[in-house]
PDB file of N, CA and C in Angstrom:
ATOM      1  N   UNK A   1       0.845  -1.185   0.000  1.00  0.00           N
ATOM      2  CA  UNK A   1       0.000   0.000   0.000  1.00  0.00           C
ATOM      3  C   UNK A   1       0.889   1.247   0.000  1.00  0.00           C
ATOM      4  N   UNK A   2       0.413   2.556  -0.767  1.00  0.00           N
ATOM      5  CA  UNK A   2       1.338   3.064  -0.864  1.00  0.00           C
ATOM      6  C   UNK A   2       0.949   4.284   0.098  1.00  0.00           C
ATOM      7  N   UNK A   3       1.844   5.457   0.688  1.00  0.00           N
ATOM      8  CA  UNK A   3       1.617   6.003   2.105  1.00  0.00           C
ATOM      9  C   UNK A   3       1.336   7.229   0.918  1.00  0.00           C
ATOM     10  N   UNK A   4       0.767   8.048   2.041  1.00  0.00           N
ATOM     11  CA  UNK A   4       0.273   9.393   1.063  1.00  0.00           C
ATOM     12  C   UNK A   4       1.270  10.244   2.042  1.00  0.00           C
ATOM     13  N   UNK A   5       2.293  11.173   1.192  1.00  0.00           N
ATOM     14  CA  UNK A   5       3.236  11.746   2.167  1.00  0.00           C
ATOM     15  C   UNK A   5       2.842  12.887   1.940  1.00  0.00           C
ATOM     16  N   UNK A   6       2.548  13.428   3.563  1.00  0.00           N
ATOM     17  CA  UNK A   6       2.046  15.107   3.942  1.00  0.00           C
ATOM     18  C   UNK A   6       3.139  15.744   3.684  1.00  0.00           C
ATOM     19  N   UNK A   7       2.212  16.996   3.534  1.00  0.00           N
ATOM     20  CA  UNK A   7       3.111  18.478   3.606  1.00  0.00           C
ATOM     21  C   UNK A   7       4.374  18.092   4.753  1.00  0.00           C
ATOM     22  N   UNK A   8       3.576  17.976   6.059  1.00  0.00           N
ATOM     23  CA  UNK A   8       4.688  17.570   7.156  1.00  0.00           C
ATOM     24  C   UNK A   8       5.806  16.790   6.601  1.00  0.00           C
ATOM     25  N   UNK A   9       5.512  15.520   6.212  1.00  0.00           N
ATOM     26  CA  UNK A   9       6.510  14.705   5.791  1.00  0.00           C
ATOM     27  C   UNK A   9       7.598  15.559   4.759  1.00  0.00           C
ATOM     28  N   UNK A  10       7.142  15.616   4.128  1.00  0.00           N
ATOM     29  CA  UNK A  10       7.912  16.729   2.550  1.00  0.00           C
ATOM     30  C   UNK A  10       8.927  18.072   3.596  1.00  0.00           C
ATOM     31  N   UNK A  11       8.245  18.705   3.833  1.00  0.00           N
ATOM     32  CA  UNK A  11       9.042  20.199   4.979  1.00  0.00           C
ATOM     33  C   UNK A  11      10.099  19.597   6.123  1.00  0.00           C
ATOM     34  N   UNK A  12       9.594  18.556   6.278  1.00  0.00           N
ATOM     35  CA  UNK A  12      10.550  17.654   7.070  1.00  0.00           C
ATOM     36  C   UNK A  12      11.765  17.093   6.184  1.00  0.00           C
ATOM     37  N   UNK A  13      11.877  16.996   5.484  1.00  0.00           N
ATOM     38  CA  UNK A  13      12.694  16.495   4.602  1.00  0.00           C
ATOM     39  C   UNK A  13      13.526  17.557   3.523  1.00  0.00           C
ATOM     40  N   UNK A  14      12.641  18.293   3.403  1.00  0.00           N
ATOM     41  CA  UNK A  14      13.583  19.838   3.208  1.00  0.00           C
ATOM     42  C   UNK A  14      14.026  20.421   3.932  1.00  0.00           C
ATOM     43  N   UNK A  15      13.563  20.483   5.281  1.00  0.00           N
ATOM     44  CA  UNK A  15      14.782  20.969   6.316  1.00  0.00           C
ATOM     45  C   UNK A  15      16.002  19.944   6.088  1.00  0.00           C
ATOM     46  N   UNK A  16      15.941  18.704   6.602  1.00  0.00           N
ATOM     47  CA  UNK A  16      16.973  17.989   6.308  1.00  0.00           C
ATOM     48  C   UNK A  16      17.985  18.255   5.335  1.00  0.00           C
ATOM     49  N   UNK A  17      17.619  18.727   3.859  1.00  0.00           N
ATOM     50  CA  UNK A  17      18.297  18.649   2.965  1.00  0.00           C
ATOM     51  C   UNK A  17      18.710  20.110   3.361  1.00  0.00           C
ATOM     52  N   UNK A  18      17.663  21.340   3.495  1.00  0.00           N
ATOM     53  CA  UNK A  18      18.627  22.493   3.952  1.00  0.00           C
ATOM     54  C   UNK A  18      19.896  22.004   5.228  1.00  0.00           C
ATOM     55  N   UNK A  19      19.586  21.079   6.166  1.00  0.00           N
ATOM     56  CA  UNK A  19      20.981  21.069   7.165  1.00  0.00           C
ATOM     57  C   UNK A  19      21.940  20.562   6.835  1.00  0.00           C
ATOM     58  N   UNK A  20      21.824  19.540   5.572  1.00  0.00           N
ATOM     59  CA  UNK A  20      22.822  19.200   4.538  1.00  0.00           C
ATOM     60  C   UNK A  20      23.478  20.241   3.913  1.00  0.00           C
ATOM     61  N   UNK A  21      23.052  20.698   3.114  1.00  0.00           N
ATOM     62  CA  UNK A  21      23.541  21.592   2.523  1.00  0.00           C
ATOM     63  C   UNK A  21      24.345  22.761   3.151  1.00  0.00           C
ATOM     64  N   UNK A  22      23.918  23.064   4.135  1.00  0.00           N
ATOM     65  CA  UNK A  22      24.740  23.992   5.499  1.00  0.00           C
ATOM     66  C   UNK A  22      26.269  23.227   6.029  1.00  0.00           C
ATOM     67  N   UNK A  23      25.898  21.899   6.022  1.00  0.00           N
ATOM     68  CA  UNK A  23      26.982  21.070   6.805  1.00  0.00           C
ATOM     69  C   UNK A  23      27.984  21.386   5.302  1.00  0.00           C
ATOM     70  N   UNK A  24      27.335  20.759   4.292  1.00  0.00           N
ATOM     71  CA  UNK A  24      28.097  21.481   2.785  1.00  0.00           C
ATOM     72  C   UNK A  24      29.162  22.211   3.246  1.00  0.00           C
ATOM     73  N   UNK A  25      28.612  23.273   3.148  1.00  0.00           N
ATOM     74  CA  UNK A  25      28.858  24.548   3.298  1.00  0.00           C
ATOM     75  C   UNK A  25      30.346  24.986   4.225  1.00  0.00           C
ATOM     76  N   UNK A  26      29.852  24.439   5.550  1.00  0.00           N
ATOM     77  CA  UNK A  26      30.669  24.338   6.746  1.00  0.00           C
ATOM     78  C   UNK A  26      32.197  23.182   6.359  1.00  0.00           C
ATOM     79  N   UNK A  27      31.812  22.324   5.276  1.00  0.00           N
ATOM     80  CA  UNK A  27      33.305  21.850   5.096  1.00  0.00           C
ATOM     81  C   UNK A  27      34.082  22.644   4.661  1.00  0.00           C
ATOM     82  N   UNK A  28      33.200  23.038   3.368  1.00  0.00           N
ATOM     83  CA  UNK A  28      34.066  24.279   2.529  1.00  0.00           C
ATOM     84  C   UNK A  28      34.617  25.711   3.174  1.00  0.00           C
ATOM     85  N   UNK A  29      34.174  25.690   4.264  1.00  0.00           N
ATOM     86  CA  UNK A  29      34.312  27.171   4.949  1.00  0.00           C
ATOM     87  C   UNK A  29      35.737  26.458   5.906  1.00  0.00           C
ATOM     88  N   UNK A  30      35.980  24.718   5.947  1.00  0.00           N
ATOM     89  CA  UNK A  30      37.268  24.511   7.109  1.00  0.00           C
ATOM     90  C   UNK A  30      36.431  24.587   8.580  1.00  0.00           C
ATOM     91  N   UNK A  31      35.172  24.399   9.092  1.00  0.00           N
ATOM     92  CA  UNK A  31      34.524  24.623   9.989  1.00  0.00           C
ATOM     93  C   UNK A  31      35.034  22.979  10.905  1.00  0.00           C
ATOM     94  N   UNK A  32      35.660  23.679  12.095  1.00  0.00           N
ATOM     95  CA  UNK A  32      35.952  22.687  13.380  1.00  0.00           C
ATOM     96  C   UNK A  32      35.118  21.282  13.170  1.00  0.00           C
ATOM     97  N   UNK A  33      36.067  20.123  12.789  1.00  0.00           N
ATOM     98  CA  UNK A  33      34.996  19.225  12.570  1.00  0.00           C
ATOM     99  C   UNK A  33      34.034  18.639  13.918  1.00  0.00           C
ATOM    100  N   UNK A  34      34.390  18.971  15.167  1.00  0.00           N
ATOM    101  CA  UNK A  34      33.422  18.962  16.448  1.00  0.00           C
ATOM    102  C   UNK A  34      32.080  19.555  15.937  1.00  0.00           C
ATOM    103  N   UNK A  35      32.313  20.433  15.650  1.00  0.00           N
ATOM    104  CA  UNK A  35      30.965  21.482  15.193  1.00  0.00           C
ATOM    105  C   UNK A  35      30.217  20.894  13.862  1.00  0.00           C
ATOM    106  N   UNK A  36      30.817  20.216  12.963  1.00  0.00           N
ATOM    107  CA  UNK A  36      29.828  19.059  11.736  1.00  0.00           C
ATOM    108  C   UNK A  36      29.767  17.863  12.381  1.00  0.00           C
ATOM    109  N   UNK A  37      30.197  17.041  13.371  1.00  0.00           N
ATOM    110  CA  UNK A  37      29.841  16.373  13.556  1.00  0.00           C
ATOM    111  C   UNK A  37      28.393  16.415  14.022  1.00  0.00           C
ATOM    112  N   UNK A  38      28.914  17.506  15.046  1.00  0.00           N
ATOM    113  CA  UNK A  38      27.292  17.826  15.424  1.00  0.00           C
ATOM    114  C   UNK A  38      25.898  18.357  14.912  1.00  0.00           C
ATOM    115  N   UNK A  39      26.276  18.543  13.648  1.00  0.00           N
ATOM    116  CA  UNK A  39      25.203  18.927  12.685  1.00  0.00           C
ATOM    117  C   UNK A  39      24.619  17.414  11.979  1.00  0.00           C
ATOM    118  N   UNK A  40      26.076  16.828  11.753  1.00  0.00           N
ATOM    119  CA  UNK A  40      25.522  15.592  11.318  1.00  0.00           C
ATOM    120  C   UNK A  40      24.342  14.743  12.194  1.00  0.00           C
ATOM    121  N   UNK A  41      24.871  14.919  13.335  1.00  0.00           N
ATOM    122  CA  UNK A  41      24.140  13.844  13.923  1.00  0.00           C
ATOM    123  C   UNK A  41      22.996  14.536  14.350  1.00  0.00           C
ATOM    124  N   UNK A  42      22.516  15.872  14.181  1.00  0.00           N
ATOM    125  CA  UNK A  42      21.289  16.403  14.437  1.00  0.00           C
ATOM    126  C   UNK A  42      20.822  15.840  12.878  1.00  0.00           C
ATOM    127  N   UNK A  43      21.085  16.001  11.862  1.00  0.00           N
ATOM    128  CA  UNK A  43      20.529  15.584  10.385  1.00  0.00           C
ATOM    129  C   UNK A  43      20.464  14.154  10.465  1.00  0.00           C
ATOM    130  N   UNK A  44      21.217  13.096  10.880  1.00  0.00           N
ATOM    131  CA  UNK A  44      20.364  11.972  11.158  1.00  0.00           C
ATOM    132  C   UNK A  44      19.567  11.704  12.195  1.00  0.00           C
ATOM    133  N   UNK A  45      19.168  12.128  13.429  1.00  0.00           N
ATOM    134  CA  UNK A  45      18.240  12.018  14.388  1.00  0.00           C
ATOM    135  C   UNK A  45      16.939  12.681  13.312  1.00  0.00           C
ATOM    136  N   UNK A  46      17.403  13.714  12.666  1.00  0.00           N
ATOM    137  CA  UNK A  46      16.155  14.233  12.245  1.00  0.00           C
ATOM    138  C   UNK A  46      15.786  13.240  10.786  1.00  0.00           C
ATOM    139  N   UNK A  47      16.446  12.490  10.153  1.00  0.00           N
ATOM    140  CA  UNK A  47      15.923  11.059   9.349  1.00  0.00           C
ATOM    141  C   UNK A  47      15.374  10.405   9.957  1.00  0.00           C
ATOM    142  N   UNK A  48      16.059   9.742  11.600  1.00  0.00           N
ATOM    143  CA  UNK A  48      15.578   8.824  12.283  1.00  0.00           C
ATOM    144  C   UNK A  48      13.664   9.128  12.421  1.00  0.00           C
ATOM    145  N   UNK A  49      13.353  10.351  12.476  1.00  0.00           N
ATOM    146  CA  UNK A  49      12.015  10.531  13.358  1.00  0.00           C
ATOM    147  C   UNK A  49      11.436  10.774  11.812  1.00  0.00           C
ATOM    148  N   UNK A  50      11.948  10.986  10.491  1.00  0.00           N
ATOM    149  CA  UNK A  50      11.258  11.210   9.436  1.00  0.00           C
ATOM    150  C   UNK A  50      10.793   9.494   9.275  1.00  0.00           C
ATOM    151  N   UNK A  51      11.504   9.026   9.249  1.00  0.00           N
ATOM    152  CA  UNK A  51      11.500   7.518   9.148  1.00  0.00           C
ATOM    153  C   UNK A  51      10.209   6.891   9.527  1.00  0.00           C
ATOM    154  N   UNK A  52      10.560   7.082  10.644  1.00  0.00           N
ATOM    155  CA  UNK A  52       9.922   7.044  11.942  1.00  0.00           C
ATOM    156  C   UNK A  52       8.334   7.083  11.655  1.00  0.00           C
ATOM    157  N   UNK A  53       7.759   8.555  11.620  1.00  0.00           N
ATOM    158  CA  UNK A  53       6.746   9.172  11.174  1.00  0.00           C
ATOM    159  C   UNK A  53       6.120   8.569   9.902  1.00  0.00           C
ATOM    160  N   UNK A  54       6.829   8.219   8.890  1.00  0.00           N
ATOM    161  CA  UNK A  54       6.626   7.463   7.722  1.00  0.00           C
ATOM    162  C   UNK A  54       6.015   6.220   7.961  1.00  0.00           C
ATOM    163  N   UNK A  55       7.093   5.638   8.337  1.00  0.00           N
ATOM    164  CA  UNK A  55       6.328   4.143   9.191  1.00  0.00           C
ATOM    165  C   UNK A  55       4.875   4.136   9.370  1.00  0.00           C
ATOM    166  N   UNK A  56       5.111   4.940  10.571  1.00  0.00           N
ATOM    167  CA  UNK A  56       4.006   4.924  11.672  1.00  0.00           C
ATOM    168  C   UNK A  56       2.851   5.390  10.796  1.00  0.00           C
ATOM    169  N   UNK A  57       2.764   6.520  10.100  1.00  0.00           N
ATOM    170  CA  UNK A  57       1.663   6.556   8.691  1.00  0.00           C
ATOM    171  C   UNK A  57       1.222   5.404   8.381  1.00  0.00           C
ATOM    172  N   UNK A  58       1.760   5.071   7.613  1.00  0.00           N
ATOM    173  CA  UNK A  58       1.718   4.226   6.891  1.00  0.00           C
ATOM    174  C   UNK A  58       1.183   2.533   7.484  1.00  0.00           C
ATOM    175  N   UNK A  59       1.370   2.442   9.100  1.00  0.00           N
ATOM    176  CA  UNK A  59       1.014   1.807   9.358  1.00  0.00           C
ATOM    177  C   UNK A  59      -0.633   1.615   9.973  1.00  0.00           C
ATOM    178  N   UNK A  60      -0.433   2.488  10.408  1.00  0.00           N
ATOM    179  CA  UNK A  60      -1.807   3.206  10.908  1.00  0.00           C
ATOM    180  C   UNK A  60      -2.780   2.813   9.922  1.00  0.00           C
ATOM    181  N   UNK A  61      -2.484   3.437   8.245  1.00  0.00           N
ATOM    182  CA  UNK A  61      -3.397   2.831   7.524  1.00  0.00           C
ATOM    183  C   UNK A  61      -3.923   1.523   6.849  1.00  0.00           C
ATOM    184  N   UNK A  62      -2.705   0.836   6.992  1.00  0.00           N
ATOM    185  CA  UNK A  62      -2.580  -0.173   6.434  1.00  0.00           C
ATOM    186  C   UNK A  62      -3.513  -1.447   7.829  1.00  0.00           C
ATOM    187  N   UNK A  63      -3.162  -0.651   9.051  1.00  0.00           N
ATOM    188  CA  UNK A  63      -4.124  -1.775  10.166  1.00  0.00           C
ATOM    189  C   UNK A  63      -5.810  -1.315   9.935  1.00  0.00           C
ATOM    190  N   UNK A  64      -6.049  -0.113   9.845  1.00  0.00           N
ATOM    191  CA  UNK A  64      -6.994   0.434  10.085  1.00  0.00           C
ATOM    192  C   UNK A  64      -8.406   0.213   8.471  1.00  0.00           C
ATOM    193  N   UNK A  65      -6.957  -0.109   7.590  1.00  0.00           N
ATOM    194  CA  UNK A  65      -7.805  -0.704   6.476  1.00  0.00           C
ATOM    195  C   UNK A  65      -8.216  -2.629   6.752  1.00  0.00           C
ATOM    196  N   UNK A  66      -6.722  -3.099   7.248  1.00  0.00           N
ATOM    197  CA  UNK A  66      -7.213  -4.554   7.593  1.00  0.00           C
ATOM    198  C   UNK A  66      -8.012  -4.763   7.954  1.00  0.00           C
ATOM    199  N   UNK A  67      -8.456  -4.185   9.421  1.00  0.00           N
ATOM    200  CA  UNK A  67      -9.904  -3.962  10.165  1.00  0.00           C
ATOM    201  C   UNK A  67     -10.718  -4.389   9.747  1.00  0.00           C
ATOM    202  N   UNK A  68     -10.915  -2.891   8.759  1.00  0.00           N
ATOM    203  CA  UNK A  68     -11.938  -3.135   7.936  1.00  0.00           C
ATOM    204  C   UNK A  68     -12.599  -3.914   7.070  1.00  0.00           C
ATOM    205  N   UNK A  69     -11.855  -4.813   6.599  1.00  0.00           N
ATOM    206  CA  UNK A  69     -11.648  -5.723   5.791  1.00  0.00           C
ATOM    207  C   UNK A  69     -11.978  -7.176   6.400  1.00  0.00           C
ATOM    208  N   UNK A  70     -11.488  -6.977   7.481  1.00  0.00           N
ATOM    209  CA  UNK A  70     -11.435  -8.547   8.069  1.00  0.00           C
ATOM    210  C   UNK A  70     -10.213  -9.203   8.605  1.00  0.00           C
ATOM    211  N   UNK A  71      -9.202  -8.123   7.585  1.00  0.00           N
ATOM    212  CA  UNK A  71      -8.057  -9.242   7.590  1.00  0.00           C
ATOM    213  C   UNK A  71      -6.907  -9.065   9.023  1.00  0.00           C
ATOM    214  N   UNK A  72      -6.110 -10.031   9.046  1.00  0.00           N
ATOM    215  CA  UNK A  72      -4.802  -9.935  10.136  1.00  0.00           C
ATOM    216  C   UNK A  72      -4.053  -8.811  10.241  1.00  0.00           C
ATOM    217  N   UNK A  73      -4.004  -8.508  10.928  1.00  0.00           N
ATOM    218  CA  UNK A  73      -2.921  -6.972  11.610  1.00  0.00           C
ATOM    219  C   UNK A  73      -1.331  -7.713  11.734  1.00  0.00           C
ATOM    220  N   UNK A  74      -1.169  -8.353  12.233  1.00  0.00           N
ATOM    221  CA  UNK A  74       0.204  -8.595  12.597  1.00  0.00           C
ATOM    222  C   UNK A  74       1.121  -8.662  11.127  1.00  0.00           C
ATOM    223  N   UNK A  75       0.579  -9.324  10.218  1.00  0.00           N
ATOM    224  CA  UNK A  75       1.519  -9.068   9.074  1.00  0.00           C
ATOM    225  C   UNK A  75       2.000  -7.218   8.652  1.00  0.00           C
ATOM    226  N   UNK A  76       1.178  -6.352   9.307  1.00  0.00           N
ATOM    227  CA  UNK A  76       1.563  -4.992   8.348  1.00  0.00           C
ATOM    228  C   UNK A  76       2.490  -4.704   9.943  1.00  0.00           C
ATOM    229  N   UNK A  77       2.100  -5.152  11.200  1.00  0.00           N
ATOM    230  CA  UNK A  77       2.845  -4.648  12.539  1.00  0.00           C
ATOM    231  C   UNK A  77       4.009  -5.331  12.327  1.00  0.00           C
ATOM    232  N   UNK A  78       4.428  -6.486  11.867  1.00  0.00           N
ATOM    233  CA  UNK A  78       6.305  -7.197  11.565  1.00  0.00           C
ATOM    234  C   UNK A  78       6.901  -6.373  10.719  1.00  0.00           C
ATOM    235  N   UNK A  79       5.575  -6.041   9.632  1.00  0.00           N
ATOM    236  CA  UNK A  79       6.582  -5.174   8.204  1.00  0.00           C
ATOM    237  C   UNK A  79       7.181  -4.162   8.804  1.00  0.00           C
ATOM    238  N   UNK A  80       6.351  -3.465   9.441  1.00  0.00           N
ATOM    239  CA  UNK A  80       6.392  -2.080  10.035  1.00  0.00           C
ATOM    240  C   UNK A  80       8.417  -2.361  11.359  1.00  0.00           C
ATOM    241  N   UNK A  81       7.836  -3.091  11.780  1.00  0.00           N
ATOM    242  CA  UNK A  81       9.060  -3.234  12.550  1.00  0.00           C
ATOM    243  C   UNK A  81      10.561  -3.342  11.918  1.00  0.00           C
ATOM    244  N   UNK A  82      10.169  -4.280  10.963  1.00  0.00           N
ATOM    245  CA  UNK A  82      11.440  -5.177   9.988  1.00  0.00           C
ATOM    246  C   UNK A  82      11.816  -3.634   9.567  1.00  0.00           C
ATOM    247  N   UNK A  83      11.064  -2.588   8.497  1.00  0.00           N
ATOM    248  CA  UNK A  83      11.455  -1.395   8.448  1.00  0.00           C
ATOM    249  C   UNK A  83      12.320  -0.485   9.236  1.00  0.00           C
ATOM    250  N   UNK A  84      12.167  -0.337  10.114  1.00  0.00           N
ATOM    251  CA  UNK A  84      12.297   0.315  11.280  1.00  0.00           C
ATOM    252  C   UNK A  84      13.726  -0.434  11.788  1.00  0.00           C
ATOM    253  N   UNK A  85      14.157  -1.838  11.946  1.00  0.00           N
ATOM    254  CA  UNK A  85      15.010  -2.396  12.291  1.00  0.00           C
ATOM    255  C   UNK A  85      15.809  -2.080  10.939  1.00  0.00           C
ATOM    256  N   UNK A  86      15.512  -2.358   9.569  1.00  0.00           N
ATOM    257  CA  UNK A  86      16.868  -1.950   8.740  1.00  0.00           C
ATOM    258  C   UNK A  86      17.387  -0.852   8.545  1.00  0.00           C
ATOM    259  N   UNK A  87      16.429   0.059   9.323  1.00  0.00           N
ATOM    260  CA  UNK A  87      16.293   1.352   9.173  1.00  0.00           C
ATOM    261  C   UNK A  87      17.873   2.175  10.225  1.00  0.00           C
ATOM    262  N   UNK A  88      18.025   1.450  10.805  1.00  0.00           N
ATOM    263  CA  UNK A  88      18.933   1.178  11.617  1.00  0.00           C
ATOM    264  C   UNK A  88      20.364   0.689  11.368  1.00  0.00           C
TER     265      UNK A  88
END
């Protein structure tokens, strides 16, 4: 099933690419690598929770349609995890 990605999701992901592009920036400028590291790892915490959020979309609909349907939940709750674990 395919996830319908919000505005949120999208602005979330352009910030990201703007803190990329800054970290860019900050090599080319010779910027203390203490100080990109720490950008880096704010730009992947902030993947981690895009991820994250994606998932969790996506899962939400995918149980909430099973429901409806009749069918088993636990197959879209493993996918959802297995994601989340390679995600890692």
């Amino acid at each position: 099933m395919m996830v319908e990605y919000t505005d949120q999701m999208k602005n979330r992901v352009k910030r990201i690419e703007g803190q990329l592009r800054g970290i860019l920036k900050m090599m080319e400028e010779d910027t203390d690598c203490r100080d990109i590291i720490t950008q880096l790892s704010a730009s992947r915490t902030a993947l981690d929770r895009t991820m994250g959020l994606i998932v969790s979309k996506n899962l939400v609909d995918c149980v909430e349609r099973a429901i409806e349907e009749g069918e088993d939940t636990q197959e879209y709750v493993d996918q959802a995890v297995n994601l989340l674990v390679k995600s890692r």
